[in-house]
N, C-alpha and C. Protein backbone atom coordinates (compact mmCIF):
# COMPACT_ATOMS: atom_id res chain seq x y z
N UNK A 1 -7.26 -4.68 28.65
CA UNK A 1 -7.45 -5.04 27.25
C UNK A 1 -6.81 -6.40 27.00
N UNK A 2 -7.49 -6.97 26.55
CA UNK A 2 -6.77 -8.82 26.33
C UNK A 2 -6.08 -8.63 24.63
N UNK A 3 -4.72 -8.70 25.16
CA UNK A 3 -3.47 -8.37 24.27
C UNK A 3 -3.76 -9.36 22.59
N UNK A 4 -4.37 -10.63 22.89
CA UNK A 4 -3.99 -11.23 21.69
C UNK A 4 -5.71 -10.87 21.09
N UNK A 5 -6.60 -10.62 21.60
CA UNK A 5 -7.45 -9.82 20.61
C UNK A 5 -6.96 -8.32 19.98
N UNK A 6 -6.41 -7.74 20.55
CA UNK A 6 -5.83 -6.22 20.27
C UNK A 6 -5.01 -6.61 18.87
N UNK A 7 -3.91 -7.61 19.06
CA UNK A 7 -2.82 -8.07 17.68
C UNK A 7 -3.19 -8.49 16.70
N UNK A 8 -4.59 -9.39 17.11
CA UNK A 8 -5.48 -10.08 16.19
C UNK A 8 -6.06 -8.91 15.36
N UNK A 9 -6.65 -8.40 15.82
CA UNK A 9 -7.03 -7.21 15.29
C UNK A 9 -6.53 -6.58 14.65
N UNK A 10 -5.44 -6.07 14.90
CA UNK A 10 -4.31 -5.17 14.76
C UNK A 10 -3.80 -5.85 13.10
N UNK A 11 -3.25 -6.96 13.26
CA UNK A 11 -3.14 -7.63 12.30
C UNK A 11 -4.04 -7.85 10.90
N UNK A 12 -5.62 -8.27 11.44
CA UNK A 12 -6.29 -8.27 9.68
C UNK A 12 -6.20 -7.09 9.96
N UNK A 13 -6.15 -6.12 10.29
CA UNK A 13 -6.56 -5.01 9.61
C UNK A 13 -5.15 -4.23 8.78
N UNK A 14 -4.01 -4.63 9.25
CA UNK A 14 -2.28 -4.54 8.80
C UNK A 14 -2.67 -5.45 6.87
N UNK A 15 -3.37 -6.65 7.39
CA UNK A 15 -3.23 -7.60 6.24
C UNK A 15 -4.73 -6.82 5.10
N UNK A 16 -5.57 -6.35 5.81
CA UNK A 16 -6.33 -5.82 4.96
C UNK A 16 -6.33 -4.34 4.26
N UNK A 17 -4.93 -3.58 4.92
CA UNK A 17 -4.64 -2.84 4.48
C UNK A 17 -2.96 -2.76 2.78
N UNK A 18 -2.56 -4.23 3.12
CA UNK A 18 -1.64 -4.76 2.25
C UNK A 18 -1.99 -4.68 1.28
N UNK A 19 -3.14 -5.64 1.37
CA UNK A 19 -4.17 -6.31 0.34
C UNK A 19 -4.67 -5.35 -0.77
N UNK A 20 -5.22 -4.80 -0.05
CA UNK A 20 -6.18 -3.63 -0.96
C UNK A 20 -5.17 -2.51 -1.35
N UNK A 21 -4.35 -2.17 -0.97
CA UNK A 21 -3.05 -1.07 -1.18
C UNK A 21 -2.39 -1.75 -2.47
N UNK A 22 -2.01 -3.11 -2.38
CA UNK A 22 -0.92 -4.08 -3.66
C UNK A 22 -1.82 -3.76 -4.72
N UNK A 23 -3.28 -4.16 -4.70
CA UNK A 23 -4.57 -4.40 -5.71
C UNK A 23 -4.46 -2.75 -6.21
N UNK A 24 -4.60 -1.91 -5.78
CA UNK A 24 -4.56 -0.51 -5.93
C UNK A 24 -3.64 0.19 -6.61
N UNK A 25 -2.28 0.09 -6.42
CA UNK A 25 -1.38 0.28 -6.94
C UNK A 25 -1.21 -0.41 -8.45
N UNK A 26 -1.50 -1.65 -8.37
CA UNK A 26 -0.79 -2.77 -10.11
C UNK A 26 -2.33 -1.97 -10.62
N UNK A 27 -3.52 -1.82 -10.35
CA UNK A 27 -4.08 -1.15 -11.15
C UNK A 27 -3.88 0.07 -11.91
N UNK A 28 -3.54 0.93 -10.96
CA UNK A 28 -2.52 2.12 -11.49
C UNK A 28 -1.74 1.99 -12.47
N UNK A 29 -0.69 1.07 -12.00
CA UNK A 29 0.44 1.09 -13.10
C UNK A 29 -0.09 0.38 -14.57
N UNK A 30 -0.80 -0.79 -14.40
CA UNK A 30 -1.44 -1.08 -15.21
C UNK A 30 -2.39 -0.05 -16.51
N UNK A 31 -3.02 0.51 -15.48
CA UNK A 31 -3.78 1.66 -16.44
C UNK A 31 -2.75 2.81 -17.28
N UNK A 32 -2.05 3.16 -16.46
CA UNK A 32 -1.04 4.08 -16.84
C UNK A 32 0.29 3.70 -18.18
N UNK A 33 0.02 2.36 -18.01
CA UNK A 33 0.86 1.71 -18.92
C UNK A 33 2.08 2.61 -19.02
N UNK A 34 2.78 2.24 -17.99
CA UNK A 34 3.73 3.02 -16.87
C UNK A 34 5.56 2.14 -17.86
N UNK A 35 5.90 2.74 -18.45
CA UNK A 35 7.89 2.41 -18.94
C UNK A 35 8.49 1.98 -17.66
N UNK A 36 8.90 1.45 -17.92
CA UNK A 36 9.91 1.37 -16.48
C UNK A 36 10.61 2.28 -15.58
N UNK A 37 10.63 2.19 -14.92
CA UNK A 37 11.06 3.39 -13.86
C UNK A 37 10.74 2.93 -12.56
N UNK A 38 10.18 4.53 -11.34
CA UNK A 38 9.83 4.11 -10.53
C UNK A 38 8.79 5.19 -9.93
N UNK A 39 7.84 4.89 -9.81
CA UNK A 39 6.58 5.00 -8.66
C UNK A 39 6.71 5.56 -7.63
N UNK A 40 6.98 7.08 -7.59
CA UNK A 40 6.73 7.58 -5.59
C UNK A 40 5.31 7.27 -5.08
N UNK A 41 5.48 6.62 -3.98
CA UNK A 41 4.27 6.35 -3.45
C UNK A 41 4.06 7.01 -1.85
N UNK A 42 3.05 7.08 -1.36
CA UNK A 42 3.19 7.35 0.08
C UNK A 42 1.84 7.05 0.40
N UNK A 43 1.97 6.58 2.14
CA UNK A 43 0.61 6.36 2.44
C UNK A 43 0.43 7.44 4.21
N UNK A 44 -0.33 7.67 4.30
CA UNK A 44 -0.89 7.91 5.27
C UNK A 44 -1.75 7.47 6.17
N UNK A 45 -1.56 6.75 7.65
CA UNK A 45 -2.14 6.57 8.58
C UNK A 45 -2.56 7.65 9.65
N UNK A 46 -4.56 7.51 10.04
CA UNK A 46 -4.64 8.18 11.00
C UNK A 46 -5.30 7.64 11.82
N UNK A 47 -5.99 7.69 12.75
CA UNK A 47 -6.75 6.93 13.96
C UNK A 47 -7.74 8.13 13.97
N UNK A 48 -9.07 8.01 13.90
CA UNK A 48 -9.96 8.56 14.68
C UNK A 48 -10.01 9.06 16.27
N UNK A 49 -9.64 10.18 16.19
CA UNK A 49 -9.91 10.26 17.97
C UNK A 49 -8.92 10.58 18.21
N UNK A 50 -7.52 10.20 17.26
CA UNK A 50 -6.41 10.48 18.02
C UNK A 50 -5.25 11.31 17.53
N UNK A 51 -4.30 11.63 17.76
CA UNK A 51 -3.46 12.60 17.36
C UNK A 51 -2.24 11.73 16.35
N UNK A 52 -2.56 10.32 16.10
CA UNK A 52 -1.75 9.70 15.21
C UNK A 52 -1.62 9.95 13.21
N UNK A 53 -0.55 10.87 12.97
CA UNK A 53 -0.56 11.17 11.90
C UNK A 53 0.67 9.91 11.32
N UNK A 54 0.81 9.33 10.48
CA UNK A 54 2.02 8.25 10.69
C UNK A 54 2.53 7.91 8.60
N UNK A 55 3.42 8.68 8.37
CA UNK A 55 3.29 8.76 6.79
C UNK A 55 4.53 7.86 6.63
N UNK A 56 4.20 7.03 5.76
CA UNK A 56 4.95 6.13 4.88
C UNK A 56 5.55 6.65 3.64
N UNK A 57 6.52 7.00 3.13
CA UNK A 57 7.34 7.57 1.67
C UNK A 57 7.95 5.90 1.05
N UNK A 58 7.70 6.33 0.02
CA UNK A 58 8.84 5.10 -0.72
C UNK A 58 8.76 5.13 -2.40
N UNK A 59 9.46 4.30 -3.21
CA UNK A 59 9.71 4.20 -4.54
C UNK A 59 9.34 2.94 -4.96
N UNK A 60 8.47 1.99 -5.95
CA UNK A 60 8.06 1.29 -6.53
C UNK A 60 8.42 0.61 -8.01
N UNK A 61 10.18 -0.07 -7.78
CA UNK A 61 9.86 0.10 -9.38
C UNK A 61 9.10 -0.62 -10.42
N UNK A 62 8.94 0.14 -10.79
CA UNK A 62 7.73 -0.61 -11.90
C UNK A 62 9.18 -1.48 -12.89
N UNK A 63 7.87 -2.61 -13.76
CA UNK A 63 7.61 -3.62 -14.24
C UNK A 63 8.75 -3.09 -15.80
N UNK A 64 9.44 -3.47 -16.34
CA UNK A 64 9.71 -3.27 -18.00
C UNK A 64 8.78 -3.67 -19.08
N UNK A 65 8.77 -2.51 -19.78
CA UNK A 65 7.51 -2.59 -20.36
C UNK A 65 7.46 -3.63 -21.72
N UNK A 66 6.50 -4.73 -21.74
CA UNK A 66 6.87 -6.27 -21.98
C UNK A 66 6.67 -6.00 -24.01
N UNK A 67 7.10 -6.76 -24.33
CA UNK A 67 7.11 -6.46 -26.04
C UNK A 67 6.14 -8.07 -26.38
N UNK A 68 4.77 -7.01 -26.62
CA UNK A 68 3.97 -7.93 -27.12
C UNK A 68 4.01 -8.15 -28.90
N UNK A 69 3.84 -9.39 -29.08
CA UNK A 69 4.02 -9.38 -30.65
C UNK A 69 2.94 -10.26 -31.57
């Protein structure tokens, strides 16, 4: 397997999973018109084919909620 196509790879797909996850989330909070606090989030990775289950946990804090006038 030629290593720097594998990373290359490996990579947009790391960066296309950022991407669309950041966009996903501020929509959420956005819609939710979310107080300040914080956001449990978690993600889950799996691979087709393979026995890779790989879960991400974490906390998000959201934004203070801005005083429009």
């Amino acid at each position: 397997m030629d290593e720097d196509r594998f990373n290359t790879s490996m990579r947009k797909f790391l960066k296309q999973l950022g991407v669309t996850s950041q966009q996903e989330i501020g929509l959420v909070v956005r819609e939710m018109n979310a107080a300040s606090g914080k956001l449990k989030v978690r993600a889950v990775l799996t691979a087709e084919g393979t026995d890779l289950n790989h879960v991400v946990e974490g906390e998000i804090e959201l934004p203070a909620p801005s005083s429009e006038t």
